[in-house]
N, C-alpha and C. Protein backbone atom coordinates (compact mmCIF):
# COMPACT_ATOMS: atom_id res chain seq x y z
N UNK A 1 -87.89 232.94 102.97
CA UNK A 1 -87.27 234.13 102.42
C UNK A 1 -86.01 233.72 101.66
N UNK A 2 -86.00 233.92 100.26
CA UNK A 2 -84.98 233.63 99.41
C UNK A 2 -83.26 234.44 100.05
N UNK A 3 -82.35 234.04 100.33
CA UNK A 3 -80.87 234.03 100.31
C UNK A 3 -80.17 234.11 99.18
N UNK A 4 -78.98 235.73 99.28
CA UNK A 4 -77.96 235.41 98.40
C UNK A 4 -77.22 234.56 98.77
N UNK A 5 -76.88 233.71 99.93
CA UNK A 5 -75.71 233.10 100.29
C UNK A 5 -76.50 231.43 100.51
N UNK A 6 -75.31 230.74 99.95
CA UNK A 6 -75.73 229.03 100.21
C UNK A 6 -75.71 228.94 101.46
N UNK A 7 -76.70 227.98 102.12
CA UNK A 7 -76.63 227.06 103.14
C UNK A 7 -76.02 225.88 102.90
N UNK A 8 -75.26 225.44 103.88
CA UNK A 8 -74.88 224.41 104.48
C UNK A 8 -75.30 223.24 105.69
N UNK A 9 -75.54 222.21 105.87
CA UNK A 9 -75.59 222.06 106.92
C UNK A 9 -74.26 220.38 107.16
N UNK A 10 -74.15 221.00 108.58
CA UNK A 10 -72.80 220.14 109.15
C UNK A 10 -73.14 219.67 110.56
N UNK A 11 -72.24 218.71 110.97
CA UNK A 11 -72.52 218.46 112.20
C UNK A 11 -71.45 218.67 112.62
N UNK A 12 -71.15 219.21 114.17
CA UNK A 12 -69.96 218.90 114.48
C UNK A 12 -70.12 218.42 116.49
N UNK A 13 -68.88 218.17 116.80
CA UNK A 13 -68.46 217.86 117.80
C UNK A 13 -69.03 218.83 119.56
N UNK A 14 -69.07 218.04 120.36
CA UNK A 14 -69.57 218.78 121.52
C UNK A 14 -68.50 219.84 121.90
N UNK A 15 -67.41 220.12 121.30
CA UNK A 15 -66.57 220.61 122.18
C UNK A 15 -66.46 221.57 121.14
N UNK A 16 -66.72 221.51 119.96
CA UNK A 16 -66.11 222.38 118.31
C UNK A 16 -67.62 223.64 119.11
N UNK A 17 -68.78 222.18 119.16
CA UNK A 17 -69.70 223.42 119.28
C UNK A 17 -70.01 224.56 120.53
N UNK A 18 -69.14 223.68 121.78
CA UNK A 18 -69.13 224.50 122.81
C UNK A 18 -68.21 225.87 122.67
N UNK A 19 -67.16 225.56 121.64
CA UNK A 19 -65.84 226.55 121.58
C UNK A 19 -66.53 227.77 120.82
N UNK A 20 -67.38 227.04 119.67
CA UNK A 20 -68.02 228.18 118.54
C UNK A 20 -69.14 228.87 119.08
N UNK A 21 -69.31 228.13 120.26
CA UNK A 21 -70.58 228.62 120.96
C UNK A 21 -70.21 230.25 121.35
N UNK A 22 -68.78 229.41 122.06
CA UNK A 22 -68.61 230.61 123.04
C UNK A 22 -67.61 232.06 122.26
N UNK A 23 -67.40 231.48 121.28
CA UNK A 23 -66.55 232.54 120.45
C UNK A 23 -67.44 233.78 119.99
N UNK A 24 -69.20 232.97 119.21
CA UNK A 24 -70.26 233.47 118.66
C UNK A 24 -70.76 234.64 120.01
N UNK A 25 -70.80 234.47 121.38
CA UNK A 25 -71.17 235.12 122.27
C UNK A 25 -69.74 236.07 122.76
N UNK A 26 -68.83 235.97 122.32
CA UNK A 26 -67.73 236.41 122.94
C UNK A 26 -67.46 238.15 121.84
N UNK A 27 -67.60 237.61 121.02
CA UNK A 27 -68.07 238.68 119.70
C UNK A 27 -69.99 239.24 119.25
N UNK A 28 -70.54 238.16 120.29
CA UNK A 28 -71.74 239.52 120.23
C UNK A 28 -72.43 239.02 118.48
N UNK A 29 -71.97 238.21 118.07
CA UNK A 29 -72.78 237.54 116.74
C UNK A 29 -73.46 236.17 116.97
N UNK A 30 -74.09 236.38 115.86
CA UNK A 30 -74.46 235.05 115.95
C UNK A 30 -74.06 233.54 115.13
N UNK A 31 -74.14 232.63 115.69
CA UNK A 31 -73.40 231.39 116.08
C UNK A 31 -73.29 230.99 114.05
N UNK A 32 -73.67 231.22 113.12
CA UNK A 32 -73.90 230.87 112.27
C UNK A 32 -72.38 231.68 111.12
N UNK A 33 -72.97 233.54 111.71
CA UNK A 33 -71.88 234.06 111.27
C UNK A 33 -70.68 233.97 111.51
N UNK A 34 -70.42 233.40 113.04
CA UNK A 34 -69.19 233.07 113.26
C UNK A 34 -68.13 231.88 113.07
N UNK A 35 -69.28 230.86 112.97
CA UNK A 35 -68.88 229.76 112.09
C UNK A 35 -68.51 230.13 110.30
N UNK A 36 -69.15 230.69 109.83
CA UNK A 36 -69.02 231.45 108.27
C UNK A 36 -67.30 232.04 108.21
N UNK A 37 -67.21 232.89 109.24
CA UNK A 37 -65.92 233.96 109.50
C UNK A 37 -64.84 233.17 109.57
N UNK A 38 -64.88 232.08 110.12
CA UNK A 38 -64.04 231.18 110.44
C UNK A 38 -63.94 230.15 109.39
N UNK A 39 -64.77 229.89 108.75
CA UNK A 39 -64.36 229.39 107.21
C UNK A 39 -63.73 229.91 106.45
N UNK A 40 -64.57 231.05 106.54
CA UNK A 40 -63.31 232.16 105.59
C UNK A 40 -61.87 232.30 106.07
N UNK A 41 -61.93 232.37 107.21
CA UNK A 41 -59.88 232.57 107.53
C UNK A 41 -59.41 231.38 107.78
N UNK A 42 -60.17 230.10 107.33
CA UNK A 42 -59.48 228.95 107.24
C UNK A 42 -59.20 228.52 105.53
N UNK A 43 -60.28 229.18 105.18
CA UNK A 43 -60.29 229.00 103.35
C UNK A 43 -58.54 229.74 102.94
N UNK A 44 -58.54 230.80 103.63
CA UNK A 44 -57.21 232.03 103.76
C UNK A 44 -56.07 231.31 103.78
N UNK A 45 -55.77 230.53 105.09
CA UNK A 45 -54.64 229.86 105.61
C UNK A 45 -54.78 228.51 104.20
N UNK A 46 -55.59 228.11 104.35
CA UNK A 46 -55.52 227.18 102.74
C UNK A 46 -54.54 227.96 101.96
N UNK A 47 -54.90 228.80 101.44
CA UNK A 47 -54.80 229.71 99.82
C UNK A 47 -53.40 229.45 100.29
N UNK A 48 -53.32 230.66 101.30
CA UNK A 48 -51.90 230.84 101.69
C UNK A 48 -50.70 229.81 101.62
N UNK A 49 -51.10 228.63 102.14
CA UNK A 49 -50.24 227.28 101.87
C UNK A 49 -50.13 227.00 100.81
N UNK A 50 -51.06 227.01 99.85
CA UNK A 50 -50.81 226.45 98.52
C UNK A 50 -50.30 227.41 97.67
N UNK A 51 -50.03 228.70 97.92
CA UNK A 51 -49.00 229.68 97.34
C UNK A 51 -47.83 229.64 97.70
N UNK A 52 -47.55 229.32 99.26
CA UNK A 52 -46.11 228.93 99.81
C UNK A 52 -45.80 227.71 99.07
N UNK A 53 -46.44 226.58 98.75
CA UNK A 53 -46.00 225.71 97.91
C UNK A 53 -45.30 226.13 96.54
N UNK A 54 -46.30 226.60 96.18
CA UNK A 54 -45.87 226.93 94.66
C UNK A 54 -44.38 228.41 94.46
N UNK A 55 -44.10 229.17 95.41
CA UNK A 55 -43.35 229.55 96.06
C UNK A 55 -42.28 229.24 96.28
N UNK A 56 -42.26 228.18 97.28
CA UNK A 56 -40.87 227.17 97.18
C UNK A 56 -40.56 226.55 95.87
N UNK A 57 -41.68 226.04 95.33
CA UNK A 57 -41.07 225.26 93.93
C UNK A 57 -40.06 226.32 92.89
N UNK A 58 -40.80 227.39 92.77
CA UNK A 58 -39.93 228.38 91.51
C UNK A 58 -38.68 229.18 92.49
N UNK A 59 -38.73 228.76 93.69
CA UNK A 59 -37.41 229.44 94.78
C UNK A 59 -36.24 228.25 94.26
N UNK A 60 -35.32 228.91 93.32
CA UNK A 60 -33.97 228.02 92.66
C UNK A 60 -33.01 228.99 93.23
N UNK A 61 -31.75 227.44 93.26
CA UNK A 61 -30.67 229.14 93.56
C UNK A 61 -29.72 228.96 91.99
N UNK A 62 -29.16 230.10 91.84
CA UNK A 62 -28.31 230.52 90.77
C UNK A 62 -29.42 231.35 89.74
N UNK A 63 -30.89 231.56 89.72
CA UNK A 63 -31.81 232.53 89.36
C UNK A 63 -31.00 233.59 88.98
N UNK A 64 -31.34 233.88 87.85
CA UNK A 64 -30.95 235.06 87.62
C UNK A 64 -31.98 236.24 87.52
N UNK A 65 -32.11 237.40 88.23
CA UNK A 65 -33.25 237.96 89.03
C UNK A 65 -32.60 239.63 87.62
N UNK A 66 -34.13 239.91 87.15
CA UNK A 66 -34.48 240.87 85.95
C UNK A 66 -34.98 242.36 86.93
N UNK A 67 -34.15 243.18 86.59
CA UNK A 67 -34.52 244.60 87.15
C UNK A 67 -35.82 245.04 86.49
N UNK A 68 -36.58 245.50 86.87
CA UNK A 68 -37.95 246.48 86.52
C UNK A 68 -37.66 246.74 85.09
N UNK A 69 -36.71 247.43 85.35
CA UNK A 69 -36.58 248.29 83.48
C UNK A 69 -36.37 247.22 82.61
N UNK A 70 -35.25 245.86 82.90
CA UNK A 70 -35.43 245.15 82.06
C UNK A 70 -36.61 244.26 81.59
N UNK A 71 -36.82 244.15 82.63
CA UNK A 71 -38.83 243.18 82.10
C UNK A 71 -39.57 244.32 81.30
N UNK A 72 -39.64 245.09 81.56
CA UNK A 72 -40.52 246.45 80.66
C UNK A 72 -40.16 247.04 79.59
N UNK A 73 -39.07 246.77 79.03
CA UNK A 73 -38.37 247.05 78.35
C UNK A 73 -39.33 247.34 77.06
């Protein structure tokens, strides 16, 4: 049966899979989606860091900071 979504396949650890095991049963899904979910809010915490990076870089002090009306001007 054709899939919108890619497969993957990975191996992981006795203990990654005992934890995901028990997370997948702890939430009542299954072991595949919950591995998926957890990519996603690790993909998140990524993003997130690499915006705090870029963040700190344009954080200068002596900035001189533009009111609303003046940027729209």
């Amino acid at each position: 049966m054709p899939t919108l979504k890619n497969r993957i396949n990975i191996s992981v650890s006795k203990e990654v899979d005992r934890a995901l095991t028990a997370l997948a049963k702890r939430d009542c899904m299954p072991l595949a989606t919950k591995a998926s979910e957890l990519l996603n809010l690790a993909l998140e915490l990524e993003e997130d860091s690499a915006w705090d990076i870029l963040a700190r870089q344009r954080d200068t002090k002596g900035v001189r900071f533009l009111t609303h009306e003046e940027v729209w001007k």
